[in-house]
PDB file of N, CA and C in Angstrom:
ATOM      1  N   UNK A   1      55.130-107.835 -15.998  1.00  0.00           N
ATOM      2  CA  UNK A   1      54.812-109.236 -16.053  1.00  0.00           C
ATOM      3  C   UNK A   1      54.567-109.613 -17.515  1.00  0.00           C
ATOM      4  N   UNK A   2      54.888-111.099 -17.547  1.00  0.00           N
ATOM      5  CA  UNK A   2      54.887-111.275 -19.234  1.00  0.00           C
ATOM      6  C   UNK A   2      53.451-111.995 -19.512  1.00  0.00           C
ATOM      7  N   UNK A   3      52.748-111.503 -20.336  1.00  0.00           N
ATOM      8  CA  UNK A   3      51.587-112.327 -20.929  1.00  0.00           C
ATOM      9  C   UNK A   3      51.659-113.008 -21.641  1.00  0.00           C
ATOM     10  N   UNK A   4      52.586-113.156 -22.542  1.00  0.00           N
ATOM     11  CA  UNK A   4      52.347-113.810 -23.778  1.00  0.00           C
ATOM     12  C   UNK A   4      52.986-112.692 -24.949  1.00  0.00           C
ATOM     13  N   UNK A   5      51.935-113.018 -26.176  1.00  0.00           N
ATOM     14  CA  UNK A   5      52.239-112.380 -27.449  1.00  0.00           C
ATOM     15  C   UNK A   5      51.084-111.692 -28.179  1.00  0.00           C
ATOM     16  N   UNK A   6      50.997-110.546 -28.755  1.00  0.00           N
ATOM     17  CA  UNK A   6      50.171-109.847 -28.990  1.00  0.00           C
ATOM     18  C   UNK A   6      50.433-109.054 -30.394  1.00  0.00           C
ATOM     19  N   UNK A   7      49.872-108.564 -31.245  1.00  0.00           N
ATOM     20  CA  UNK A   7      49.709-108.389 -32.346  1.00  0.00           C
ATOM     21  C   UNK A   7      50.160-106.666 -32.333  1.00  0.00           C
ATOM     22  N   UNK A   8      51.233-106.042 -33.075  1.00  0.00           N
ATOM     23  CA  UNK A   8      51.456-104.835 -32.691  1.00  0.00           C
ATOM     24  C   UNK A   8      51.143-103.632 -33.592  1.00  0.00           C
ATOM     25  N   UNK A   9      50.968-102.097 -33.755  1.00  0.00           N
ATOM     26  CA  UNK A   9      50.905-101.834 -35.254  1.00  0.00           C
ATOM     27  C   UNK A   9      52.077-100.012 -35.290  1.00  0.00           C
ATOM     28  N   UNK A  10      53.429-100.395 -35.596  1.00  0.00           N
ATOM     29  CA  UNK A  10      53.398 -99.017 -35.551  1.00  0.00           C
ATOM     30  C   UNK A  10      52.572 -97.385 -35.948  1.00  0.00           C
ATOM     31  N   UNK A  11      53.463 -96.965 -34.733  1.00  0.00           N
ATOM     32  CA  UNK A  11      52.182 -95.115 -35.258  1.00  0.00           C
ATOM     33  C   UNK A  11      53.370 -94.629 -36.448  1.00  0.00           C
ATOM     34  N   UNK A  12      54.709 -94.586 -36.470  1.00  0.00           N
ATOM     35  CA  UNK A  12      55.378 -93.716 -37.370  1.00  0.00           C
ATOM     36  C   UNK A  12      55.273 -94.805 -39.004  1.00  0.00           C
ATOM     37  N   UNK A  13      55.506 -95.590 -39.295  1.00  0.00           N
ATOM     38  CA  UNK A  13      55.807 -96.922 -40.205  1.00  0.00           C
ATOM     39  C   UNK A  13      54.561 -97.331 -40.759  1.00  0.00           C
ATOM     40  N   UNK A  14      53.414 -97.843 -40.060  1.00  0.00           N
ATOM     41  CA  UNK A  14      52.239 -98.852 -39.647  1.00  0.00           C
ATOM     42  C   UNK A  14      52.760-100.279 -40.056  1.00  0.00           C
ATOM     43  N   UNK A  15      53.751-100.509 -40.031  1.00  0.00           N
ATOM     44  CA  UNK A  15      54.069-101.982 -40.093  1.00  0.00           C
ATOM     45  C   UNK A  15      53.031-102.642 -38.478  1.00  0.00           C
ATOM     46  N   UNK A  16      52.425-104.204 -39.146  1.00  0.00           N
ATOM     47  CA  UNK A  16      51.985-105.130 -38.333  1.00  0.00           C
ATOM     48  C   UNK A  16      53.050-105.868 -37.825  1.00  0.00           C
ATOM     49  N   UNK A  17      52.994-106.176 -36.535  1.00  0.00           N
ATOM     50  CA  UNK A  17      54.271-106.934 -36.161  1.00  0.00           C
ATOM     51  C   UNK A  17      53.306-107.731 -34.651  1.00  0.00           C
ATOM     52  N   UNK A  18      53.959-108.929 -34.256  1.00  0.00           N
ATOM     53  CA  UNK A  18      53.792-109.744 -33.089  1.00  0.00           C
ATOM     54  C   UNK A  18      54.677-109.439 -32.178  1.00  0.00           C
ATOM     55  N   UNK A  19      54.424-109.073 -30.949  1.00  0.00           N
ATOM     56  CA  UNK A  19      55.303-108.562 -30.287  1.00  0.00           C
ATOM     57  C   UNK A  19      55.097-109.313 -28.679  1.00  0.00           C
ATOM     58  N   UNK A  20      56.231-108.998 -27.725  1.00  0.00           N
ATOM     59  CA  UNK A  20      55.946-109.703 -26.125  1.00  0.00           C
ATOM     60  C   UNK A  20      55.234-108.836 -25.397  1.00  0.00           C
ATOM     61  N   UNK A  21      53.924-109.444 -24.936  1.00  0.00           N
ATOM     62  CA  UNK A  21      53.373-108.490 -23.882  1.00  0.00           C
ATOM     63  C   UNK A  21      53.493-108.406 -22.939  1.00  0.00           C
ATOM     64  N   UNK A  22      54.029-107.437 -22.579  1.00  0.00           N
ATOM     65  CA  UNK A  22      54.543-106.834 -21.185  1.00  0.00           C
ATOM     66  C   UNK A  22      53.547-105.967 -20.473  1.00  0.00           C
ATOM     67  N   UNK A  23      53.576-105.762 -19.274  1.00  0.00           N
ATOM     68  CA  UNK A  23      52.458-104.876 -18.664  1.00  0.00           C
ATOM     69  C   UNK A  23      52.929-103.664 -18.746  1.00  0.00           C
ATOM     70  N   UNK A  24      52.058-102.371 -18.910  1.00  0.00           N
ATOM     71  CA  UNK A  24      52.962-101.134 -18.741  1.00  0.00           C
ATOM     72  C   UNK A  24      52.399-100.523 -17.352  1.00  0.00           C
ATOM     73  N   UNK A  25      53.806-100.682 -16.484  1.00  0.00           N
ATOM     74  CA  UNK A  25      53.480 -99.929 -15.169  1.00  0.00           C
ATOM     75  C   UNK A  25      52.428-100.571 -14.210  1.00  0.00           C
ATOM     76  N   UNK A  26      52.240-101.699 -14.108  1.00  0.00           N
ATOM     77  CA  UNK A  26      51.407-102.571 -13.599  1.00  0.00           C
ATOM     78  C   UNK A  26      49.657-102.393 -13.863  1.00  0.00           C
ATOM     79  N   UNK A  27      49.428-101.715 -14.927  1.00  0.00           N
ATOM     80  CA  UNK A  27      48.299-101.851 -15.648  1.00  0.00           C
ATOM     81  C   UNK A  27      47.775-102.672 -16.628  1.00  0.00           C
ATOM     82  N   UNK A  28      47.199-102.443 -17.363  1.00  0.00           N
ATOM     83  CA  UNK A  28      46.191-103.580 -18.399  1.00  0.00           C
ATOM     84  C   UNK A  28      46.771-103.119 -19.774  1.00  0.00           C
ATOM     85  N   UNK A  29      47.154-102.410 -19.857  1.00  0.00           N
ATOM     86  CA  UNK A  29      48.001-101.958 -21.070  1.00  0.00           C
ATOM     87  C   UNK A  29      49.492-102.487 -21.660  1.00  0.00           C
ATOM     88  N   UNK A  30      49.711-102.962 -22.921  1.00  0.00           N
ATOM     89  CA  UNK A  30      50.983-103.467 -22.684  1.00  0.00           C
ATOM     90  C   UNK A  30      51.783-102.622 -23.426  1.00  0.00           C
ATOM     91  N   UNK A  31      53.224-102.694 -22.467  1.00  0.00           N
ATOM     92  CA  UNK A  31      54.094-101.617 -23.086  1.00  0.00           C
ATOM     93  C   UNK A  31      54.525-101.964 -24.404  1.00  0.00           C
ATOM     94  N   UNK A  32      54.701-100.166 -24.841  1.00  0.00           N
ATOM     95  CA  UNK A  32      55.422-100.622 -26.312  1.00  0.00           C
ATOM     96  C   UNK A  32      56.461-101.003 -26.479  1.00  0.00           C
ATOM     97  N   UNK A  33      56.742-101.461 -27.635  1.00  0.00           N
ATOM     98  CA  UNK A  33      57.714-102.625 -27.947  1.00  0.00           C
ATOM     99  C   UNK A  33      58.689-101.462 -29.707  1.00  0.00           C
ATOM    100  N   UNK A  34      59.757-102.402 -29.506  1.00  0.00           N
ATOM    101  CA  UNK A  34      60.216-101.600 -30.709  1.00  0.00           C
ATOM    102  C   UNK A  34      60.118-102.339 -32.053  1.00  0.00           C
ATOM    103  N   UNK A  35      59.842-101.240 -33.156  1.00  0.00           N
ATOM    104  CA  UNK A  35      59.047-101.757 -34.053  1.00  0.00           C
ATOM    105  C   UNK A  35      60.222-102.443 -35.206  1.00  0.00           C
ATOM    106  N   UNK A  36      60.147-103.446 -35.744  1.00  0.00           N
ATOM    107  CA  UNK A  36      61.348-104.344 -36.068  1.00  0.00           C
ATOM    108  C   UNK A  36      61.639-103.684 -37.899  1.00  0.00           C
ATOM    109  N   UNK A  37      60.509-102.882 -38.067  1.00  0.00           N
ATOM    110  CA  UNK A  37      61.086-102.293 -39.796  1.00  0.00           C
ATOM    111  C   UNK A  37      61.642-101.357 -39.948  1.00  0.00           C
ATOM    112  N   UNK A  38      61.054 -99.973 -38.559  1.00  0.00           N
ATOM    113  CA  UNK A  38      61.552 -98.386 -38.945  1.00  0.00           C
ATOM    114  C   UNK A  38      62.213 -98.551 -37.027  1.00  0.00           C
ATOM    115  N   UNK A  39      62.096 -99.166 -36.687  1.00  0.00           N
ATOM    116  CA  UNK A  39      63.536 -99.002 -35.544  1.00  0.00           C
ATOM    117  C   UNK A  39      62.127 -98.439 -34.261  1.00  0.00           C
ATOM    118  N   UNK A  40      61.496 -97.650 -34.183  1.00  0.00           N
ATOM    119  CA  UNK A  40      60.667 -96.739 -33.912  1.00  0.00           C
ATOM    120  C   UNK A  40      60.080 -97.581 -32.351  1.00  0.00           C
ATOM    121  N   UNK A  41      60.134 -96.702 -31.380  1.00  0.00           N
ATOM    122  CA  UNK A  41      59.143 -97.181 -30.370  1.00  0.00           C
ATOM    123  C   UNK A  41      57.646 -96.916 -29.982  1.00  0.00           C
ATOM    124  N   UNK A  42      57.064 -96.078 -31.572  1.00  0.00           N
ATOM    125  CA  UNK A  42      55.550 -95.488 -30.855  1.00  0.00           C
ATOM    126  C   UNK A  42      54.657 -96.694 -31.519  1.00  0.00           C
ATOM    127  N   UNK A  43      54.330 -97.874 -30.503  1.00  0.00           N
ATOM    128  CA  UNK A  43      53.914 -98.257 -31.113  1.00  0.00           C
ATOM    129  C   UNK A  43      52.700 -98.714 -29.987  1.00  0.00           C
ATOM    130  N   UNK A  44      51.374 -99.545 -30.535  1.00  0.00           N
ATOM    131  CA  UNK A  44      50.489 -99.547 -29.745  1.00  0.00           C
ATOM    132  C   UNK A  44      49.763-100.966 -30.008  1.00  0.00           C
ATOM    133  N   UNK A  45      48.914-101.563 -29.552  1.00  0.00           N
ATOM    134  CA  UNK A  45      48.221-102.951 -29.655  1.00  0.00           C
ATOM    135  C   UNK A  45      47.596-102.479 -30.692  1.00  0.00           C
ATOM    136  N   UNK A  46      47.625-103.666 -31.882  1.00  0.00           N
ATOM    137  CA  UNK A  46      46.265-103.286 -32.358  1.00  0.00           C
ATOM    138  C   UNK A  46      44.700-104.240 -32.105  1.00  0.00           C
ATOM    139  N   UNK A  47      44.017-103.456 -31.724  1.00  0.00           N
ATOM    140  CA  UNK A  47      42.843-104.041 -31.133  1.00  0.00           C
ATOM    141  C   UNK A  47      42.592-104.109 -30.143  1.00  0.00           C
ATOM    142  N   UNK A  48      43.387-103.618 -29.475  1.00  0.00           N
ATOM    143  CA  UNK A  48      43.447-103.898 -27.847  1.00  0.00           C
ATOM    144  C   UNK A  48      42.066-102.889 -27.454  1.00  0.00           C
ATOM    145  N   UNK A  49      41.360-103.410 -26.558  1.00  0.00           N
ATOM    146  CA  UNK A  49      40.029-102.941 -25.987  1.00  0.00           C
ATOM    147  C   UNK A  49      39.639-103.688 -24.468  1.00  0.00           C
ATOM    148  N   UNK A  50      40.544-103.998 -24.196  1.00  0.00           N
ATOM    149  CA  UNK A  50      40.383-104.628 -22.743  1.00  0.00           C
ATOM    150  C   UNK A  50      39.183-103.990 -22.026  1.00  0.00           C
ATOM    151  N   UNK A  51      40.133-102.238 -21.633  1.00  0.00           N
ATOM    152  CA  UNK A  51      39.342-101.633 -20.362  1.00  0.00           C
ATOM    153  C   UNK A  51      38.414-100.585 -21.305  1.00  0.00           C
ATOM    154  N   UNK A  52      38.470-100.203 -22.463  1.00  0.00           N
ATOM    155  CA  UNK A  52      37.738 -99.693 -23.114  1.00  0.00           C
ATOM    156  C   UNK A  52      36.927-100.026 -24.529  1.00  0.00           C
ATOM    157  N   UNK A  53      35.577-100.684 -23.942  1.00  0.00           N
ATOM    158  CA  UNK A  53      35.092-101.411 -25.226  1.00  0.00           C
ATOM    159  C   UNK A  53      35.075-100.653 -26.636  1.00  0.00           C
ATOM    160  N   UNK A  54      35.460-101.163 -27.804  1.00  0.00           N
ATOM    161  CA  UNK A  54      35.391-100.556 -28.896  1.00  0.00           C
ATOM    162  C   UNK A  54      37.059 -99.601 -29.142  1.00  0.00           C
ATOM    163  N   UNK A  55      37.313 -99.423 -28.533  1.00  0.00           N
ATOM    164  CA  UNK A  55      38.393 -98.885 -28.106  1.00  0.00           C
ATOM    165  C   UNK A  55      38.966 -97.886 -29.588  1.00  0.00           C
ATOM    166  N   UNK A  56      39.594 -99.631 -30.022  1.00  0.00           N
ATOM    167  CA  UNK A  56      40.601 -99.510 -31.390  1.00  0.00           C
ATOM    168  C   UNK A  56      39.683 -98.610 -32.781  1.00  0.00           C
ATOM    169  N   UNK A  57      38.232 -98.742 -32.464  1.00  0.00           N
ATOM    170  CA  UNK A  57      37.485 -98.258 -33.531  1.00  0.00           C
ATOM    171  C   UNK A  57      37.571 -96.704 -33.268  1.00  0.00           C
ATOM    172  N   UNK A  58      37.816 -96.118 -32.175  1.00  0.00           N
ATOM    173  CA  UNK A  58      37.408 -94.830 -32.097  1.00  0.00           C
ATOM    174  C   UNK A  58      39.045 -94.091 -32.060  1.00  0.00           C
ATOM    175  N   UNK A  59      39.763 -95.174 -32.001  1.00  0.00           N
ATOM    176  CA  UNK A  59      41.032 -94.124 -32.078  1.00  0.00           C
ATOM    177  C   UNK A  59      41.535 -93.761 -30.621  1.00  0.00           C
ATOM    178  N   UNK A  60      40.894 -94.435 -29.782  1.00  0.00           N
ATOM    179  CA  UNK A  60      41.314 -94.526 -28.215  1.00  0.00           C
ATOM    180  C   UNK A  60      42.622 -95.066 -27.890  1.00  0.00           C
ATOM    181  N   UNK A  61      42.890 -96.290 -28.937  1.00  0.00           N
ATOM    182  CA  UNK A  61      44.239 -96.481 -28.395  1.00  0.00           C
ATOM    183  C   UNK A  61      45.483 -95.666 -28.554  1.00  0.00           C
ATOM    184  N   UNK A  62      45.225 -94.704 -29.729  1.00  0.00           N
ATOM    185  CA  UNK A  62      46.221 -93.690 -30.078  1.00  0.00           C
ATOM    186  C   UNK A  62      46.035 -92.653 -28.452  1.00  0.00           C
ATOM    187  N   UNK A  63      45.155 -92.426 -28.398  1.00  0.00           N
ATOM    188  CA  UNK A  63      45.145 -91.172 -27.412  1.00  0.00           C
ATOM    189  C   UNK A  63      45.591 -91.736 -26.155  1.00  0.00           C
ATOM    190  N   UNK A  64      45.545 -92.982 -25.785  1.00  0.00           N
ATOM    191  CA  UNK A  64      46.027 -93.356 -24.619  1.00  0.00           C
ATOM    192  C   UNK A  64      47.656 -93.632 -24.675  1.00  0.00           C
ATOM    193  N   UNK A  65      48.104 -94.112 -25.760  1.00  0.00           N
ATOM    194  CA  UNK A  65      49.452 -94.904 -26.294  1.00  0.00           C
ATOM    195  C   UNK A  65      50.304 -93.125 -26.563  1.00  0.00           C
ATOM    196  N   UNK A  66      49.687 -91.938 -26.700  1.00  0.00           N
ATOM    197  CA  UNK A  66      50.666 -90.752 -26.868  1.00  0.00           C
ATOM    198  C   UNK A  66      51.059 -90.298 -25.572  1.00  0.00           C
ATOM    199  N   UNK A  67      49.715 -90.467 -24.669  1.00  0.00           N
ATOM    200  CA  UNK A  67      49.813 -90.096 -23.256  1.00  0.00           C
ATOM    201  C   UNK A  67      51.557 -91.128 -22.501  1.00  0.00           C
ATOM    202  N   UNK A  68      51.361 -92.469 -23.386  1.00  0.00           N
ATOM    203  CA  UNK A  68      52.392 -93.556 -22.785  1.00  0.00           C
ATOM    204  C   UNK A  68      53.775 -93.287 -23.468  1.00  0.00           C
ATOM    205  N   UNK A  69      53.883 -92.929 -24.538  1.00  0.00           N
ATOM    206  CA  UNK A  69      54.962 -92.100 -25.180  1.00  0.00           C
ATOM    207  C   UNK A  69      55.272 -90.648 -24.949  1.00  0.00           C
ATOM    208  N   UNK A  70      54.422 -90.177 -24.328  1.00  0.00           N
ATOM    209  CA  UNK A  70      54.809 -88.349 -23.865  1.00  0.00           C
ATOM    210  C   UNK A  70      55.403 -89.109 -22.619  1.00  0.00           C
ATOM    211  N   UNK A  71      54.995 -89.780 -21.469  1.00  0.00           N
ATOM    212  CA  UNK A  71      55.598 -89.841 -20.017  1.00  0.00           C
ATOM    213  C   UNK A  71      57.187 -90.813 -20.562  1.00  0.00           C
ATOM    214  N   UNK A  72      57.122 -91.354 -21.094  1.00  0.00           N
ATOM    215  CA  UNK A  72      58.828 -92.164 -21.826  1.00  0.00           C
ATOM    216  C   UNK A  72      59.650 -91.249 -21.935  1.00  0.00           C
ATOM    217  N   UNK A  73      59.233 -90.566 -23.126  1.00  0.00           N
ATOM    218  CA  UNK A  73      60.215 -89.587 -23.462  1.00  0.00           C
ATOM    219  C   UNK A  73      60.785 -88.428 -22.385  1.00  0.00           C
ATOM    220  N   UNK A  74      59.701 -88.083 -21.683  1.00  0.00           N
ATOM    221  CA  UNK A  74      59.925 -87.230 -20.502  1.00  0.00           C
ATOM    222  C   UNK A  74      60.861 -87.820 -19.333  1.00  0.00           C
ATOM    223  N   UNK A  75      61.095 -89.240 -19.373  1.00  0.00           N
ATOM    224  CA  UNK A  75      61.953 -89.673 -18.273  1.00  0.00           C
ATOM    225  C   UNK A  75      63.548 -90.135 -18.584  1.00  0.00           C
ATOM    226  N   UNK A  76      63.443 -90.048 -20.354  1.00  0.00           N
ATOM    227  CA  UNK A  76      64.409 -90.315 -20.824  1.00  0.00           C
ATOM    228  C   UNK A  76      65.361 -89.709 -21.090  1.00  0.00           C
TER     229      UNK A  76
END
């Protein structure tokens, strides 16, 4: 489902980019998007803290966003 637009940050590049938010897998998380400087799909919200307060400060979104890039690659 589409939300809107959301602020993105690659993991390989760290380019900032605005991207479409999409749901990933009918959760609260939005899927990654491809990153428009280094081509790259590991990419993750930045700031995103919905279901986990503080989230982005502790480095949570990386550990959740590798878990969402290990199951991709595995189906691909």
């Amino acid at each position: 489902m589409f939300r809107g637009f959301t602020q993105f940050v690659c993991n390989d590049c760290g380019h900032k980019f605005t991207g479409p938010d999409m749901e990933w897998m009918c959760t609260v998380y939005p899927a990654p998007v491809k990153c428009p400087k280094c081509g790259g799909w590991h990419t993750y919200p930045s700031g995103f803290h919905v279901c986990l307060p503080l989230g982005g400060l502790f480095g949570l979104n990386k550990r959740i966003y590798r878990r969402i890039w290990k199951s991709i690659e595995e189906t691909v």
